[in-house]
N, C-alpha and C. Protein backbone atom coordinates (compact mmCIF):
# COMPACT_ATOMS: atom_id res chain seq x y z
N UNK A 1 -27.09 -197.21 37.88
CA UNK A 1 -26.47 -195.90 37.92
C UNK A 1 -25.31 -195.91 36.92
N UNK A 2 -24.87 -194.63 36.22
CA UNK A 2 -24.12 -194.78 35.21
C UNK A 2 -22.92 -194.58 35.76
N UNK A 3 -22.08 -195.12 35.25
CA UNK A 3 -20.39 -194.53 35.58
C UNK A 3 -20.20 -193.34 36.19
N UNK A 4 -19.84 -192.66 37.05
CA UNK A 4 -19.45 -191.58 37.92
C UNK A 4 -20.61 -191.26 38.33
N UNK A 5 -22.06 -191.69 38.48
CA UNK A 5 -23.15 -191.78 39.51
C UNK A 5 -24.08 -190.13 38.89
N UNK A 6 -24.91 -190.11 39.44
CA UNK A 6 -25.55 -189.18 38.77
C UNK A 6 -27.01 -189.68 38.05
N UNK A 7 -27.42 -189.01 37.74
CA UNK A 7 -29.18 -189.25 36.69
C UNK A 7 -28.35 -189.74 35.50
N UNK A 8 -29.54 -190.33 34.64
CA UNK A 8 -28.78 -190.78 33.19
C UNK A 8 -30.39 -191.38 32.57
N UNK A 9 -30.39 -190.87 31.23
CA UNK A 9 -31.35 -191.22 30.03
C UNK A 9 -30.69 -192.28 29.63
N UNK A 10 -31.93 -193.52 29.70
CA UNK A 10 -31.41 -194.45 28.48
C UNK A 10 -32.62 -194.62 27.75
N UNK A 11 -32.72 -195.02 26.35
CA UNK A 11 -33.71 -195.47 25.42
C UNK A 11 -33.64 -197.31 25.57
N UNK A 12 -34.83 -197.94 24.91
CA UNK A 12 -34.56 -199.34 25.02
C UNK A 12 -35.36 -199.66 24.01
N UNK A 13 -35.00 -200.37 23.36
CA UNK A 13 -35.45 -201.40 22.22
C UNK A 13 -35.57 -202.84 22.41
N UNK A 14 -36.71 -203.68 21.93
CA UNK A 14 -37.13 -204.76 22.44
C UNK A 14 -36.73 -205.55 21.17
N UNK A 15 -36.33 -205.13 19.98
CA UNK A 15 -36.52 -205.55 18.96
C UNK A 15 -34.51 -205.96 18.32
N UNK A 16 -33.75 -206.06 19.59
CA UNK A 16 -32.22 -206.08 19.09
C UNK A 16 -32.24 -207.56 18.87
N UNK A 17 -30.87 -207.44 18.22
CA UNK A 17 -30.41 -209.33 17.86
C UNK A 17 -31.55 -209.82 17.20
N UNK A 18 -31.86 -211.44 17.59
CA UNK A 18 -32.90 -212.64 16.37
C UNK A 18 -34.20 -211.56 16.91
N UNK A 19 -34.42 -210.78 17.84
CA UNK A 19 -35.63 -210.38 17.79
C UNK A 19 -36.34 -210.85 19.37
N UNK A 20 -35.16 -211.46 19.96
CA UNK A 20 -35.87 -211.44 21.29
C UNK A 20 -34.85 -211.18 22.44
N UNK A 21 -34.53 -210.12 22.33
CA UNK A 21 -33.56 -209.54 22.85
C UNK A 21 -33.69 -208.16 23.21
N UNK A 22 -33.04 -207.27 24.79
CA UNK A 22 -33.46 -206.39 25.00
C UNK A 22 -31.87 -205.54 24.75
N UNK A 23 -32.31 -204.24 24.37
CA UNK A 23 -30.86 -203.44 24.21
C UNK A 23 -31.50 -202.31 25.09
N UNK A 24 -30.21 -201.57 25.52
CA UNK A 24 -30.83 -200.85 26.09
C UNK A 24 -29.74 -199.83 26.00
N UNK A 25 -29.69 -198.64 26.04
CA UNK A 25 -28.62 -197.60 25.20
C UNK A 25 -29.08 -195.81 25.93
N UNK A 26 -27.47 -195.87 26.62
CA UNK A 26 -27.45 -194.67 27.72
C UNK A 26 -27.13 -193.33 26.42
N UNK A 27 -28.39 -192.55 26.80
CA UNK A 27 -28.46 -190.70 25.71
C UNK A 27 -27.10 -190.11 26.34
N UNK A 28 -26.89 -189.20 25.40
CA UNK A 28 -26.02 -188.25 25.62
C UNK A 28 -27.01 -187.45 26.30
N UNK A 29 -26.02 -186.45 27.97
CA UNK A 29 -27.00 -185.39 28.55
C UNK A 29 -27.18 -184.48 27.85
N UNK A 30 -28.24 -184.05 28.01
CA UNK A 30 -29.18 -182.63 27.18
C UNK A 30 -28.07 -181.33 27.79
N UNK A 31 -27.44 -180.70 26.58
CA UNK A 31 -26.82 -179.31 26.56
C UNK A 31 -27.82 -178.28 27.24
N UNK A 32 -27.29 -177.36 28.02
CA UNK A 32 -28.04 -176.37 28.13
C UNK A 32 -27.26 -174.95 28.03
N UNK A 33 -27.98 -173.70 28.00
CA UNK A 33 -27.44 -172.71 27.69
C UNK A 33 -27.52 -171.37 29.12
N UNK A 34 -26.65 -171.16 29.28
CA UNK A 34 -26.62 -170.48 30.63
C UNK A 34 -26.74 -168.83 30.10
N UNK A 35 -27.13 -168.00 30.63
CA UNK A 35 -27.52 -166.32 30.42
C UNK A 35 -27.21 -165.84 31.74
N UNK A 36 -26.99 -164.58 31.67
CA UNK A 36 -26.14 -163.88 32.61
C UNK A 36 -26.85 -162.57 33.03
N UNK A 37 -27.21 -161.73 33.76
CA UNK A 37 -27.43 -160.74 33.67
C UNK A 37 -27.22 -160.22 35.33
N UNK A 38 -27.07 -158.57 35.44
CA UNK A 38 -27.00 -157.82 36.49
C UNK A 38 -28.34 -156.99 36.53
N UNK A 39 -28.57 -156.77 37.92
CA UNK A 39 -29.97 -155.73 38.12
C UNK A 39 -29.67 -154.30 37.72
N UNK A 40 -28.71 -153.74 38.11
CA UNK A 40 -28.41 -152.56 37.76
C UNK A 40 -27.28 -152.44 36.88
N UNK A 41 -27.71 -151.52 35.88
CA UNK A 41 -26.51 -151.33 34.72
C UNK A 41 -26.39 -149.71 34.93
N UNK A 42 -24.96 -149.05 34.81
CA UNK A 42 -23.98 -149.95 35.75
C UNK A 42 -23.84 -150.38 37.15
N UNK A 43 -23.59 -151.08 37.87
CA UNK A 43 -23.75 -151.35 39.07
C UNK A 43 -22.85 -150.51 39.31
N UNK A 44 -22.83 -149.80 41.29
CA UNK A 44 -21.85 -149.25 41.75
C UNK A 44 -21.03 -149.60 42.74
N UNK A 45 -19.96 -148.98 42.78
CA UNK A 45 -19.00 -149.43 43.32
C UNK A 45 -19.38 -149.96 45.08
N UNK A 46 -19.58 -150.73 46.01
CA UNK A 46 -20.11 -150.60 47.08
C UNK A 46 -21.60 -150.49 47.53
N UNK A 47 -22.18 -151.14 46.51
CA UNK A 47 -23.40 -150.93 46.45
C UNK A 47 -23.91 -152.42 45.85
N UNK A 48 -25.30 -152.93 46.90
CA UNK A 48 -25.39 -154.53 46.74
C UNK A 48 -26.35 -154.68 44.67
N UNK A 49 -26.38 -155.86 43.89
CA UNK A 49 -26.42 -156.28 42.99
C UNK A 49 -26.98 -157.30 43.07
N UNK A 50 -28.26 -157.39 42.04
CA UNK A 50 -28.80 -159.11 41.47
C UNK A 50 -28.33 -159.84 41.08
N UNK A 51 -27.73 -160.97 40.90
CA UNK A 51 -27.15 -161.24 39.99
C UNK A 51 -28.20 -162.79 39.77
N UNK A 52 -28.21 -162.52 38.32
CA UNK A 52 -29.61 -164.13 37.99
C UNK A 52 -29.03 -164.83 36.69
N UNK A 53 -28.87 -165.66 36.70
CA UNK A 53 -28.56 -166.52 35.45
C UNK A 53 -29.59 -167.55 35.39
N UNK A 54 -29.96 -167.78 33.86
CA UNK A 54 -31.07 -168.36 33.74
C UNK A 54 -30.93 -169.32 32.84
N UNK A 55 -30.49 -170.92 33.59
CA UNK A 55 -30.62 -171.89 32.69
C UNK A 55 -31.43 -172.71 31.57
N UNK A 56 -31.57 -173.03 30.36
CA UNK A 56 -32.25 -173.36 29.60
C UNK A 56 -31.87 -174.49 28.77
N UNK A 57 -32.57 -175.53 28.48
CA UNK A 57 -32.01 -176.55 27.53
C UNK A 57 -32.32 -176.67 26.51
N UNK A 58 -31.40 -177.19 25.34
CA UNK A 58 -31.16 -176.68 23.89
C UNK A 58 -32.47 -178.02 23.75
N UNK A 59 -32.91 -178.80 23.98
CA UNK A 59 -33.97 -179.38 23.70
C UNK A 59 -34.70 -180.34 24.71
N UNK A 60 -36.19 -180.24 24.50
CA UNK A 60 -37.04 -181.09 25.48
C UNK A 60 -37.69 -180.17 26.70
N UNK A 61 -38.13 -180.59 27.10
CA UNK A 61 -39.12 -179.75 27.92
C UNK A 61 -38.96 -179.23 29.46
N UNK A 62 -37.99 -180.95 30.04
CA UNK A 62 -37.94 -180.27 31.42
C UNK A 62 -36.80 -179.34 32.06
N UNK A 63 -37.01 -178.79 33.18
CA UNK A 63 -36.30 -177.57 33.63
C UNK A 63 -35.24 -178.06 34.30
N UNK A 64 -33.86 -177.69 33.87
CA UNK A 64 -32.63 -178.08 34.63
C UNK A 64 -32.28 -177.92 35.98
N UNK A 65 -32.08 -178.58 36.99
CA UNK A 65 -31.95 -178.60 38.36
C UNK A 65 -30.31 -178.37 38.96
N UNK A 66 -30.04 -178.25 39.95
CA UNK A 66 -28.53 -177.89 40.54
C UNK A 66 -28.22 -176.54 40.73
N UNK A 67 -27.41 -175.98 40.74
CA UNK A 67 -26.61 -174.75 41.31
C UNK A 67 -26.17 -174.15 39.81
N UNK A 68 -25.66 -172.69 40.37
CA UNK A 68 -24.88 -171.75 39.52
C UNK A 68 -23.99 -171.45 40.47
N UNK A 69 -22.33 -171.27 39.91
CA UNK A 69 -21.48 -170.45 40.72
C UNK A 69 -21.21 -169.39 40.34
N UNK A 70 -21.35 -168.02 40.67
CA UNK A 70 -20.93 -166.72 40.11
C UNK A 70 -19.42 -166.54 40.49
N UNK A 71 -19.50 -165.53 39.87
CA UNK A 71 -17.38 -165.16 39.55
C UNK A 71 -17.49 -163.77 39.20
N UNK A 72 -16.76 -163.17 39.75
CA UNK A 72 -16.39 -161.43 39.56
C UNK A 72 -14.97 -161.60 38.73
N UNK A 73 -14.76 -161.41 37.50
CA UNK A 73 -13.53 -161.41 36.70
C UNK A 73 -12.91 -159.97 36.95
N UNK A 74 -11.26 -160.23 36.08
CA UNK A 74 -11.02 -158.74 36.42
C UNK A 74 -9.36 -158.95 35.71
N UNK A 75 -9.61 -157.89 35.18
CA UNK A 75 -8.56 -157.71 33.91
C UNK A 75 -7.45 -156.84 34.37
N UNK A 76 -7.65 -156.13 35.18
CA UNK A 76 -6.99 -154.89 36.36
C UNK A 76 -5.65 -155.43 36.45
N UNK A 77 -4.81 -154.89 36.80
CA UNK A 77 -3.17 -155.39 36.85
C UNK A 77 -2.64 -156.27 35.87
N UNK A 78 -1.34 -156.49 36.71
CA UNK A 78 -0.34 -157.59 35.67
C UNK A 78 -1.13 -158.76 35.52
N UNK A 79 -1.83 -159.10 36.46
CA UNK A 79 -2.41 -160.92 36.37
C UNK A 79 -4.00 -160.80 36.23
N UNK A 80 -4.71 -161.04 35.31
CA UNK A 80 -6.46 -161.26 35.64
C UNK A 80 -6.95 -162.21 36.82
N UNK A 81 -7.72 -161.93 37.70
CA UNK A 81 -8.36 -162.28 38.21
C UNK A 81 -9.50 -162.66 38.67
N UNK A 82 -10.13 -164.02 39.38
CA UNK A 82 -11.81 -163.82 39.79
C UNK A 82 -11.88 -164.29 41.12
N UNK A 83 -12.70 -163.83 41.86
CA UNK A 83 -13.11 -164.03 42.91
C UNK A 83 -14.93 -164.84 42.90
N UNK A 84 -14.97 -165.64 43.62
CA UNK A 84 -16.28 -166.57 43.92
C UNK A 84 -17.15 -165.51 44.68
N UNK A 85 -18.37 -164.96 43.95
CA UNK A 85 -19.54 -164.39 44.57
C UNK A 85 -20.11 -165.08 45.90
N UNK A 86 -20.43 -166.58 44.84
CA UNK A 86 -21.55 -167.26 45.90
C UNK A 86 -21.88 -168.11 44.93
N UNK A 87 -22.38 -169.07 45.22
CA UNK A 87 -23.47 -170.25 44.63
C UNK A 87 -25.27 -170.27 44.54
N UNK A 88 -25.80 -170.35 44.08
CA UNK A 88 -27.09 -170.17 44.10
C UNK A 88 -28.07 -171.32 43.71
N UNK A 89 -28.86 -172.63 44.06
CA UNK A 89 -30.21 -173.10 43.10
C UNK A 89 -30.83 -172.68 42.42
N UNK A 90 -30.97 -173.38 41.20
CA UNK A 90 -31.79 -172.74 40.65
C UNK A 90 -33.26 -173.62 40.69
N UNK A 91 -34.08 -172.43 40.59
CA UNK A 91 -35.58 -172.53 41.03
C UNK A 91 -36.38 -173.73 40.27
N UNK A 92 -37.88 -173.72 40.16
CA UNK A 92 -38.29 -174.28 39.33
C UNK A 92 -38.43 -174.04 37.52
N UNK A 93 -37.99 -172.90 37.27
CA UNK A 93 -38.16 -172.21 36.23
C UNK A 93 -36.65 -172.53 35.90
N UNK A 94 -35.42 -172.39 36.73
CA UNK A 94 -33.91 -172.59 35.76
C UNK A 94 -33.50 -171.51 35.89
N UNK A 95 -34.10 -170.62 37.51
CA UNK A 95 -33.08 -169.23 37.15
C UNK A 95 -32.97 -169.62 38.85
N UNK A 96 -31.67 -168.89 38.84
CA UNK A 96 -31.00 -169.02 39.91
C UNK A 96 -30.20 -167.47 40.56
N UNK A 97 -30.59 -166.83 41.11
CA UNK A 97 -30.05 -165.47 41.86
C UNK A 97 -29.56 -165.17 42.97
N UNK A 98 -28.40 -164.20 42.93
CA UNK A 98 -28.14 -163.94 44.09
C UNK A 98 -27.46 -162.73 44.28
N UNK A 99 -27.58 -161.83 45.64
CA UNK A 99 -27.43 -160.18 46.10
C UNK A 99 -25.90 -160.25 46.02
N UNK A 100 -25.00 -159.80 45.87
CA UNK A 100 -24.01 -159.46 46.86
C UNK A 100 -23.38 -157.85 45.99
N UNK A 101 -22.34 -157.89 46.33
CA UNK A 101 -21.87 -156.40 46.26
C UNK A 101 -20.53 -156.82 45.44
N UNK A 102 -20.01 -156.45 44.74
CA UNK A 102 -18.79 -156.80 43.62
C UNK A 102 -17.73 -155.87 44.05
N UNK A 103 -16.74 -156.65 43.77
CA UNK A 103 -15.25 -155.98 43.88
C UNK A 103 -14.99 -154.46 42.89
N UNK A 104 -14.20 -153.56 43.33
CA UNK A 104 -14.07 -152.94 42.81
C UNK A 104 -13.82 -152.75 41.52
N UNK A 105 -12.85 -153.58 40.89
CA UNK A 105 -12.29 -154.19 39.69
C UNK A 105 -12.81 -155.05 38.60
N UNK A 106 -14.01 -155.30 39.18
CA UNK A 106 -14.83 -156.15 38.11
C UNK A 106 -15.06 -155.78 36.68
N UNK A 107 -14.93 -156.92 36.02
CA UNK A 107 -15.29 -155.91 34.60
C UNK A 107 -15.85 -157.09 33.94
N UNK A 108 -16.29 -158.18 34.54
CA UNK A 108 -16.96 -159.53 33.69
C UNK A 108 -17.74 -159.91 35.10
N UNK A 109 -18.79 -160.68 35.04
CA UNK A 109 -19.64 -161.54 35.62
C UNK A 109 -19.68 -162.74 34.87
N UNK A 110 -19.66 -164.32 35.41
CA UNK A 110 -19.35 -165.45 35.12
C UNK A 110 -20.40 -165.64 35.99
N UNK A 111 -20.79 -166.99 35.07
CA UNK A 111 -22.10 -167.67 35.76
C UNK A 111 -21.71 -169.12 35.81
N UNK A 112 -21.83 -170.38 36.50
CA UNK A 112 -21.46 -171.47 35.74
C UNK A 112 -22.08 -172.24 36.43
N UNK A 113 -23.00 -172.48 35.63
CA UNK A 113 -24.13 -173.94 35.95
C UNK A 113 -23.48 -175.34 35.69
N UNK A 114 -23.55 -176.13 37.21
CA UNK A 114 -22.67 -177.06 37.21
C UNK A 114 -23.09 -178.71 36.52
N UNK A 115 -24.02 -178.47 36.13
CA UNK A 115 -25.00 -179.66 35.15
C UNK A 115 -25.72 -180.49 36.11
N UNK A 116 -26.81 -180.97 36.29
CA UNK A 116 -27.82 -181.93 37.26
C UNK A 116 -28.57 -182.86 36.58
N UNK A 117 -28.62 -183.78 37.18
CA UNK A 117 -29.29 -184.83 36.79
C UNK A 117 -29.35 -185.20 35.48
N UNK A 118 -29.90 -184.89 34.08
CA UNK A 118 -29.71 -185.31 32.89
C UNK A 118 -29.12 -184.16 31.78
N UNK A 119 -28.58 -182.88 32.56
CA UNK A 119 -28.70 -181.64 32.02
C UNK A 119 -26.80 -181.47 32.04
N UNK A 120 -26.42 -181.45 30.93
CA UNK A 120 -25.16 -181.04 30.99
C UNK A 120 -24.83 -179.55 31.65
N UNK A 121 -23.13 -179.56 32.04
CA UNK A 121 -23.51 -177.67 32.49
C UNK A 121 -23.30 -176.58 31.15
N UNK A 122 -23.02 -175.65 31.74
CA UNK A 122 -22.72 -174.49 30.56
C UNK A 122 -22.39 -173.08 31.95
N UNK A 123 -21.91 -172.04 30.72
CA UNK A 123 -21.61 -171.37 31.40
C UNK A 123 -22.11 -170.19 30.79
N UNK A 124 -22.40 -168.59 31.18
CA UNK A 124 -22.61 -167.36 30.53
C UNK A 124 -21.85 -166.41 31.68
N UNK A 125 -21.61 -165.24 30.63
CA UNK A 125 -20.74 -163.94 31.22
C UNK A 125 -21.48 -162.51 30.41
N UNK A 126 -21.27 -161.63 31.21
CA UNK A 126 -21.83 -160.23 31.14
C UNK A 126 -20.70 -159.25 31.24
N UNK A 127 -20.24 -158.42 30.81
CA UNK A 127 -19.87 -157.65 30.92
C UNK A 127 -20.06 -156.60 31.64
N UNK A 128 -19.55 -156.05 32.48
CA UNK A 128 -19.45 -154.59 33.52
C UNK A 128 -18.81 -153.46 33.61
N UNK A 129 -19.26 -152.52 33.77
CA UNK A 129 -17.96 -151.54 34.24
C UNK A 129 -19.04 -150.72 35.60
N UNK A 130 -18.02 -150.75 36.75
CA UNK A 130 -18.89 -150.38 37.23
C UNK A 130 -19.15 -148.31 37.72
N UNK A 131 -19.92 -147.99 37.99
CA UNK A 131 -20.00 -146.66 38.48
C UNK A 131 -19.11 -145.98 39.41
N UNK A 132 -18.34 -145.08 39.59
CA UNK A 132 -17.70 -145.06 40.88
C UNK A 132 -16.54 -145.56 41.31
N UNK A 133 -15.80 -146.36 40.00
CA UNK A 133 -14.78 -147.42 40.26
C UNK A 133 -13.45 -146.71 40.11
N UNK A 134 -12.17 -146.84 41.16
CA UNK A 134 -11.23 -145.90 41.37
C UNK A 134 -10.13 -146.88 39.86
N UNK A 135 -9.90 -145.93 38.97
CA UNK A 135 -9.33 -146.60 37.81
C UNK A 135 -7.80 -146.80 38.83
N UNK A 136 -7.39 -148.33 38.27
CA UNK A 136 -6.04 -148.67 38.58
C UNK A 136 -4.66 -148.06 38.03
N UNK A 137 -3.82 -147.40 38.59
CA UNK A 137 -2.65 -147.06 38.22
C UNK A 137 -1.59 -147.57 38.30
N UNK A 138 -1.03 -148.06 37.08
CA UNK A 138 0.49 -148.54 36.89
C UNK A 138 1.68 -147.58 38.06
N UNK A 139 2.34 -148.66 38.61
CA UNK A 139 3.07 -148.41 39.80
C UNK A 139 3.91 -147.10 38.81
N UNK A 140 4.45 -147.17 37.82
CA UNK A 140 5.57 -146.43 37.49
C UNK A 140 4.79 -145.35 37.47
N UNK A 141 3.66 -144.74 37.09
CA UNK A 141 2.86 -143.57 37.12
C UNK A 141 2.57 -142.73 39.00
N UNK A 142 2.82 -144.22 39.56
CA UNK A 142 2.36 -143.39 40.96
C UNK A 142 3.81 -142.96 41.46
N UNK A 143 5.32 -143.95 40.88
CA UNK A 143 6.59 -142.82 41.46
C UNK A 143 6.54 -141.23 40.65
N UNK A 144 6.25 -141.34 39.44
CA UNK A 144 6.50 -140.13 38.73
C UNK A 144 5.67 -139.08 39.66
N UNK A 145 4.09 -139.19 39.92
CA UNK A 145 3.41 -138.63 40.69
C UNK A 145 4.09 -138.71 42.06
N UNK A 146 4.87 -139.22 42.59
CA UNK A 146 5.38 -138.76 44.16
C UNK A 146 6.21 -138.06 44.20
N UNK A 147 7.27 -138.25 42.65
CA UNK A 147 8.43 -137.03 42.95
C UNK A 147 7.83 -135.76 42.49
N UNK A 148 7.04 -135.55 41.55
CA UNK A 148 6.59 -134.49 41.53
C UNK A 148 6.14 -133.46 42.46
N UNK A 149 4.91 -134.61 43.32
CA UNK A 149 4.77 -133.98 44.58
C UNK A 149 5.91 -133.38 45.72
N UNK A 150 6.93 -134.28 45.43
CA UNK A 150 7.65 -133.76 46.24
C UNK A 150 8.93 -133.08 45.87
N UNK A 151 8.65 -132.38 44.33
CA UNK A 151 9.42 -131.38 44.17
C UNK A 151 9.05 -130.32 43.82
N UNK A 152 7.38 -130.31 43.97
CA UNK A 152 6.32 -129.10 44.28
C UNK A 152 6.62 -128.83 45.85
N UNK A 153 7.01 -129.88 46.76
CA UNK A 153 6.74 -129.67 47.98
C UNK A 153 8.29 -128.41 48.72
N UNK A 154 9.17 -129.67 48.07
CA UNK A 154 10.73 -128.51 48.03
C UNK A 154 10.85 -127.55 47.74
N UNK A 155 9.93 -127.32 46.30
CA UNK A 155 10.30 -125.42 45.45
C UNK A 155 9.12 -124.82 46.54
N UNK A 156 8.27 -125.02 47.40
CA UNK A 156 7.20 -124.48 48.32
C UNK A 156 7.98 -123.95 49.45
N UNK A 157 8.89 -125.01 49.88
CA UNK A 157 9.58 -124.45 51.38
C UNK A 157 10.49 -124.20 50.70
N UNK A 158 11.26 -123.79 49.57
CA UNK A 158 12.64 -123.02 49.49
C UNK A 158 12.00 -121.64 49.36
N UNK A 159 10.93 -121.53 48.99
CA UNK A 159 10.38 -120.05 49.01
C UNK A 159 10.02 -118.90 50.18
């Protein structure tokens, strides 16, 4: 087992040193490329969503094994934020899906395949905006809007 445990490629050559000697030499893991996508474009606000990312490796044949973690990003206020969807397997094919319903604020989907057995991870993101979504207002916009209201409300009862 290799250093921090896990699957691991090695190649071996019979032919090292005077020639009777075995070498034996641990691969770098195979890169793969993670894709992102939503079922409905745009998704709505309160309303459940596919979400499938579909792992693939930049070379060789077999299909990458382990999990994806999804992430709802969000650019909304002073601080960006993400919240954890869910985790998902991915199948025999390298796609991995899952339902849930997204925060109001979303405006990215994050995928992040955590690498298995000989398959390094990777990650992909999608972009969103969703249907229905109550746009965020800067606090100083909602005092201006209260005194107003409430000096529509004063010139109403002085009348």
């Amino acid at each position: 087992m290799p250093f921090g445990g896990g699957a691991q490629n090695f190649t071996i050559d019979y032919q090292g040193g005077d020639g009777n000697d075995v070498v034996i030499t641990a691969q770098a893991p195979t890169t793969t490329d993670t894709t992102t996508a939503v079922s409905t474009t745009p998704p709505a606000v309160g309303q459940p969503v596919t979400l499938t990312a579909t792992v693939t490796p930049n070379s060789g044949t077999a299909t990458p094994t382990g999990t994806v973690t999804f992430l709802a990003a969000s650019t909304a206020g002073p601080v960006p934020s993400a919240t954890v969807l869910g985790t998902a397997t991915l199948d025999s094919s390298g796609v991995a899906t899952l339902t849930t319903m997204l925060p109001s604020t979303t405006d990215t989907i994050a995928a992040f395949y955590s690498g298995g057995g000989v398959f390094r991870g990777s990650e992909g993101e999608v972009a969103v905006s969703l249907a229905g979504s109550i746009p965020t207002l800067d606090s100083r916009v909602l005092i201006l809007l209260a005194l107003v209201l409430a000096a529509v409300g004063a010139w109403k009862l002085g009348k």
